[in-house]
C-alpha atoms as a PDB file:
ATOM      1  CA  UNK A   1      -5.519   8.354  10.375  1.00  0.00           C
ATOM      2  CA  UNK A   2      -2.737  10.797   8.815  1.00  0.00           C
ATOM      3  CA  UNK A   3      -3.563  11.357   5.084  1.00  0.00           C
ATOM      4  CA  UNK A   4      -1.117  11.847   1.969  1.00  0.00           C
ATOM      5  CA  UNK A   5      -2.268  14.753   0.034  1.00  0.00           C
ATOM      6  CA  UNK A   6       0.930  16.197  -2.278  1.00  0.00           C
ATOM      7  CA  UNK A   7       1.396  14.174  -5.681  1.00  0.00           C
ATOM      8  CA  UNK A   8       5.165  13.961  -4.666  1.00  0.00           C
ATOM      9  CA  UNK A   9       4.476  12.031  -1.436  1.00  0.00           C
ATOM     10  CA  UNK A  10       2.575   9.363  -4.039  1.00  0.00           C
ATOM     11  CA  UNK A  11       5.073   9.291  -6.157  1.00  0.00           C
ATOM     12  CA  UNK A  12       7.647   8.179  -3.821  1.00  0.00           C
ATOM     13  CA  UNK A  13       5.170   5.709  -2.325  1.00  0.00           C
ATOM     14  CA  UNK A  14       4.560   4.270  -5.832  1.00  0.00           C
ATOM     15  CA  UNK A  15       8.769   3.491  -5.466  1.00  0.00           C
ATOM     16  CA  UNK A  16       8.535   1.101  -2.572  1.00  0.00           C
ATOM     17  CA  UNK A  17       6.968  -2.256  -1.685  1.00  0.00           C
ATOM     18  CA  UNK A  18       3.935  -3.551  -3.560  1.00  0.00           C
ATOM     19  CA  UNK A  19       1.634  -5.956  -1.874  1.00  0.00           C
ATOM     20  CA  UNK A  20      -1.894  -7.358  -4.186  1.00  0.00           C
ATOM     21  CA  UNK A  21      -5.128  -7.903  -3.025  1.00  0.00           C
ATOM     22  CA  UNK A  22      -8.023  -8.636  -4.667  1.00  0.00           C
ATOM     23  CA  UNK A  23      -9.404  -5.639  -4.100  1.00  0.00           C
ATOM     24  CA  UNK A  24      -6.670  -3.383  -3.947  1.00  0.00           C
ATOM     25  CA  UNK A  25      -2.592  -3.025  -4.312  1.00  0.00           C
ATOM     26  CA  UNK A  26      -1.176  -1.847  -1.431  1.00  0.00           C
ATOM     27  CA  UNK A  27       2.274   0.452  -2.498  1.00  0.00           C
ATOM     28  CA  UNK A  28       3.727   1.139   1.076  1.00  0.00           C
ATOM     29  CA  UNK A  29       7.383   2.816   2.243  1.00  0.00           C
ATOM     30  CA  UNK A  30       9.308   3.910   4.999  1.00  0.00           C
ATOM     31  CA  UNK A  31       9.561   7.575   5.262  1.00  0.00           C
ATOM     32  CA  UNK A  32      13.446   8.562   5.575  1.00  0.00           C
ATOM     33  CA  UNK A  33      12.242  11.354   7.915  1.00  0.00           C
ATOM     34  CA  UNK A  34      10.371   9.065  10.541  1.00  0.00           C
ATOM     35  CA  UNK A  35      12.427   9.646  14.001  1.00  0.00           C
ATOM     36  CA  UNK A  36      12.686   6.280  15.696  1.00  0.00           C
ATOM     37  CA  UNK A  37      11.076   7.897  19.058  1.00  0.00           C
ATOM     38  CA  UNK A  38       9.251  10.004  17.320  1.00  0.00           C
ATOM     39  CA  UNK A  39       5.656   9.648  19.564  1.00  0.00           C
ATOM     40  CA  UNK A  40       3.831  12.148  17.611  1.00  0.00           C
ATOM     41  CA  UNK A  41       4.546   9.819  14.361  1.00  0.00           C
ATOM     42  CA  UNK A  42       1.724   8.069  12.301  1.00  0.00           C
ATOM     43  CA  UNK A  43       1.268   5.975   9.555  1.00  0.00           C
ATOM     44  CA  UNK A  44      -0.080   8.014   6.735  1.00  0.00           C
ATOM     45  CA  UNK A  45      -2.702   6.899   3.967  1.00  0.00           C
ATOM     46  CA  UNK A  46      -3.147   7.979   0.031  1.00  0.00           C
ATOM     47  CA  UNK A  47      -6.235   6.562  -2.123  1.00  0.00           C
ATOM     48  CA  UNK A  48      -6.443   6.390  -5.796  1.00  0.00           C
ATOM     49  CA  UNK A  49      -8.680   4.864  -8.232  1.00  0.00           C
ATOM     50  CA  UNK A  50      -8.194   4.783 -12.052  1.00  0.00           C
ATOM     51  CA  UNK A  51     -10.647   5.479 -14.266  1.00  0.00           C
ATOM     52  CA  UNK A  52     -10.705   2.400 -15.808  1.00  0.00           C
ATOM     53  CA  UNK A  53     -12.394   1.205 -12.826  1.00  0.00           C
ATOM     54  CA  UNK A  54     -15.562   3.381 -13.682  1.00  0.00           C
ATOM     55  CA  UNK A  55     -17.262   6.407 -13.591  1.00  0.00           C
ATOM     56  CA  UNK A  56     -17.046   9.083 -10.910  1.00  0.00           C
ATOM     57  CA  UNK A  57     -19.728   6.949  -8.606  1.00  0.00           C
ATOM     58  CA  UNK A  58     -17.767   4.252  -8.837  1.00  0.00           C
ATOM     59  CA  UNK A  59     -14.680   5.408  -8.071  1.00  0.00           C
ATOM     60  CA  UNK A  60     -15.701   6.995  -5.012  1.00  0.00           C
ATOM     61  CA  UNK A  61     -17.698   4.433  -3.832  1.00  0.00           C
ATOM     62  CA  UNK A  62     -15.011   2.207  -3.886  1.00  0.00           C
ATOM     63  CA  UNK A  63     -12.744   4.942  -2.181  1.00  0.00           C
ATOM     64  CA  UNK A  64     -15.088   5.352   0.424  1.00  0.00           C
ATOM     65  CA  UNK A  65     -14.964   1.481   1.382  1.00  0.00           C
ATOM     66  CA  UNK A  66     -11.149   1.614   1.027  1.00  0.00           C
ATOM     67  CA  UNK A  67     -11.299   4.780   3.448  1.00  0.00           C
ATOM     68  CA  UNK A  68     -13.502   3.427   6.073  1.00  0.00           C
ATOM     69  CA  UNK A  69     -11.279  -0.225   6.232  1.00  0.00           C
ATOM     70  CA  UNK A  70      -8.510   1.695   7.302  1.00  0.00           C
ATOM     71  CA  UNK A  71      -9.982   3.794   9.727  1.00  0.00           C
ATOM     72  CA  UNK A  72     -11.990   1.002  11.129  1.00  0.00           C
ATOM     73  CA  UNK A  73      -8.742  -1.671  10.869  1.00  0.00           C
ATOM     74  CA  UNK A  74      -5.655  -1.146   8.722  1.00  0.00           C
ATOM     75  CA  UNK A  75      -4.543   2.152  10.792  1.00  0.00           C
ATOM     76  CA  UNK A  76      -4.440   0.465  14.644  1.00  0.00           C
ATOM     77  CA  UNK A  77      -2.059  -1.875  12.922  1.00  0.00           C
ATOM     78  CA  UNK A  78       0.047   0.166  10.362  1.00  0.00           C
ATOM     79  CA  UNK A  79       4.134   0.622  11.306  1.00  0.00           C
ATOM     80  CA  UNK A  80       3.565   4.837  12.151  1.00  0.00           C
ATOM     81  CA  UNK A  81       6.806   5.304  10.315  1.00  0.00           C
ATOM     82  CA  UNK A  82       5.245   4.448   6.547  1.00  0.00           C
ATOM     83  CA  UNK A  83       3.499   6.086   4.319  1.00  0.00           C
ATOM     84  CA  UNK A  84       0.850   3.544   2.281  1.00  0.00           C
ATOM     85  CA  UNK A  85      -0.973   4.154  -1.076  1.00  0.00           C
ATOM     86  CA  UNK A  86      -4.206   1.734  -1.564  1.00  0.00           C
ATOM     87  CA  UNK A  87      -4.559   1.789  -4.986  1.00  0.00           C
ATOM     88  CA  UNK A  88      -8.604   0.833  -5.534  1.00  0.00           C
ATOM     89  CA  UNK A  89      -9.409  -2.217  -7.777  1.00  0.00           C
ATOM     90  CA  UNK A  90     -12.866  -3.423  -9.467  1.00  0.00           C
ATOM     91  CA  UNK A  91     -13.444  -6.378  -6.546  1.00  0.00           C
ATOM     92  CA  UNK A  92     -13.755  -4.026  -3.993  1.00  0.00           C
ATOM     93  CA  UNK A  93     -16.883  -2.945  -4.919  1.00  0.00           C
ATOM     94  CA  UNK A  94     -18.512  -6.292  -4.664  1.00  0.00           C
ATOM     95  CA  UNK A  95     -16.697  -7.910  -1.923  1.00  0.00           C
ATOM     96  CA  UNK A  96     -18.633  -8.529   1.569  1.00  0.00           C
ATOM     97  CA  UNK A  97     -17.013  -5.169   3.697  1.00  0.00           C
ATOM     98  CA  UNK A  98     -15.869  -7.595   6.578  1.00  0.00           C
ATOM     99  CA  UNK A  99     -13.270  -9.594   3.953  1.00  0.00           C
ATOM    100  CA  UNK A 100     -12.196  -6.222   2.673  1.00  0.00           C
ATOM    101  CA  UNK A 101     -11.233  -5.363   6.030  1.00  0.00           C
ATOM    102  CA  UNK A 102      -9.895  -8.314   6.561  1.00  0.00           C
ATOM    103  CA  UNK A 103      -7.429  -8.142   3.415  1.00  0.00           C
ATOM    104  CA  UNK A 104      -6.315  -4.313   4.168  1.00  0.00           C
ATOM    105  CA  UNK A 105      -5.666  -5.259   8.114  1.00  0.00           C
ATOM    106  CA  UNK A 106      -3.064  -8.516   5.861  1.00  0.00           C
ATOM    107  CA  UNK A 107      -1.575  -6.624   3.341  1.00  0.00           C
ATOM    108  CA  UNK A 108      -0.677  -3.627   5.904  1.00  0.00           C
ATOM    109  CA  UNK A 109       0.795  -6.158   8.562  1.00  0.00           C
ATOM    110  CA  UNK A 110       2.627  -8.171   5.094  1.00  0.00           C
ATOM    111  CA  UNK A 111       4.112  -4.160   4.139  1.00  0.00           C
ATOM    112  CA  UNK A 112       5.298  -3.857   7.573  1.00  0.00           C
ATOM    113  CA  UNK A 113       7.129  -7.003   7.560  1.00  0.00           C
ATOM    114  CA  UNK A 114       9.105  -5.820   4.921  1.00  0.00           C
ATOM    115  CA  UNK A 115      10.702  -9.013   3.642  1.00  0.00           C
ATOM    116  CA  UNK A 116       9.914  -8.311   0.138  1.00  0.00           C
ATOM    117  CA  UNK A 117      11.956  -6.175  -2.314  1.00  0.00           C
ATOM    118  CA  UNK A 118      11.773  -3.225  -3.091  1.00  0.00           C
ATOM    119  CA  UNK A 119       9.197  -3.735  -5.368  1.00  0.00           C
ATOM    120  CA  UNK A 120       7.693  -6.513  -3.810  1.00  0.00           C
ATOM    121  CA  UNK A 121       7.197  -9.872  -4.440  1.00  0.00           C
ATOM    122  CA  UNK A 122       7.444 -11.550  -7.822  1.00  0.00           C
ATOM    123  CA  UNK A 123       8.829  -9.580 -10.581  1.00  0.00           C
ATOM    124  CA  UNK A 124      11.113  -7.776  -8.092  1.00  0.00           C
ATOM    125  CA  UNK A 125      14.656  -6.943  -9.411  1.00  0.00           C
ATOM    126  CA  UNK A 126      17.550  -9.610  -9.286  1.00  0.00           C
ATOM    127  CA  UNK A 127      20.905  -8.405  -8.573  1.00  0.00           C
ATOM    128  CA  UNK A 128      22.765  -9.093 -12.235  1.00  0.00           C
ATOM    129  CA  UNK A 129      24.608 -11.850 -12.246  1.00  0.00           C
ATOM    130  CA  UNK A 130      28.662 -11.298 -11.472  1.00  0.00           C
ATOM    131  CA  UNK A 131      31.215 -13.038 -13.684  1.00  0.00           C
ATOM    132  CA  UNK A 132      31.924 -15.885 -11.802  1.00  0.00           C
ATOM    133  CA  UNK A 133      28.659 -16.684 -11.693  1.00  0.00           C
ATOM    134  CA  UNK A 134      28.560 -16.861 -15.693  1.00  0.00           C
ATOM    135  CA  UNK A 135      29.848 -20.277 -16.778  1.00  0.00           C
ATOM    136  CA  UNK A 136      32.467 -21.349 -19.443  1.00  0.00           C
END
C-alpha cells in the first residue's frame, strides 16, 4: 500500500468523489498523472482524523484500524490509478473490525465505479438550469 504524505496531494483528494460510511468518508480521485499501462502504478492511501473525534489515543487508535483495513482488504481491490483519503469517524472505534473491513473493501469498489459526481452523491452540484428550461 502506496501512502499520501504532502498536504497538497490531500487537498486535491478532498476535490473529488465522496463516498460515507459509518465509520469513515471515503474522498477518492483519479490522479491526472496515472499512465494507463503504467504496471508500476498503485492506488495510494491518506488518513486523517479530526480532533473532534478525541484525544491523541483516540485518534490513532482509530487510524490504526483504518490503516490495517486497507492493508488487509481495501488495497487488493483499489483502481491503482486513484489516490483515496479515509477520513476517520467516531463509529470506527466501536465497530466489530470484520464490518469495518467490510465497509472500506464497499466504499473503495463504490469510488472506483465512479458514477457519482464530482462530489459524490447527494448534495452534488446540478448543472444551472438553461433558459429554455425556465418557464413563462
Amino acid at each position: 500500500m502506496k501512502r499520501l504524505k504532502k498536504r497538497n496531494d490531500y487537498v486535491k483528494v478532498a476535490r473529488g468523489a465522496r463516498t460515507p460510511r459509518r465509520g469513515f468518508l471515503l474522498q477518492s480521485l483519479r490522479r491526472p498523472d496515472a499512465v494507463e499501462d503504467d504496471a508500476e502504478a498503485d492506488a495510494r492511501f491518506g488518513f486523517t482524523v479530526t480532533k473532534k473525534m478525541g484525544n491523541a489515543v483516540v485518534r490513532n487508535r482509530i487510524r490504526r484500524r483504518l490503516k490495517e483495513a486497507v492493508r488487509l482488504a481495501g488495497a487488493a481491490v483499489a483502481d491503482p490509478k486513484r489516490d483515496f483519503v479515509l477520513v476517520g469517524r467516531r463509529p470506527a472505534l466501536d465497530m466489530p473490525f470484520t464490518d469495518l473491513v467490510a465497509e472500506v473493501v464497499g466504499a473503495v469498489r463504490a469510488a472506483a465505479s465512479d458514477k457519482t459526481g464530482p462530489r459524490g452523491g447527494k448534495g452534488a452540484l446540478k448543472p444551472a438550469p438553461s433558459e429554455e428550461d425556465k418557464g413563462p
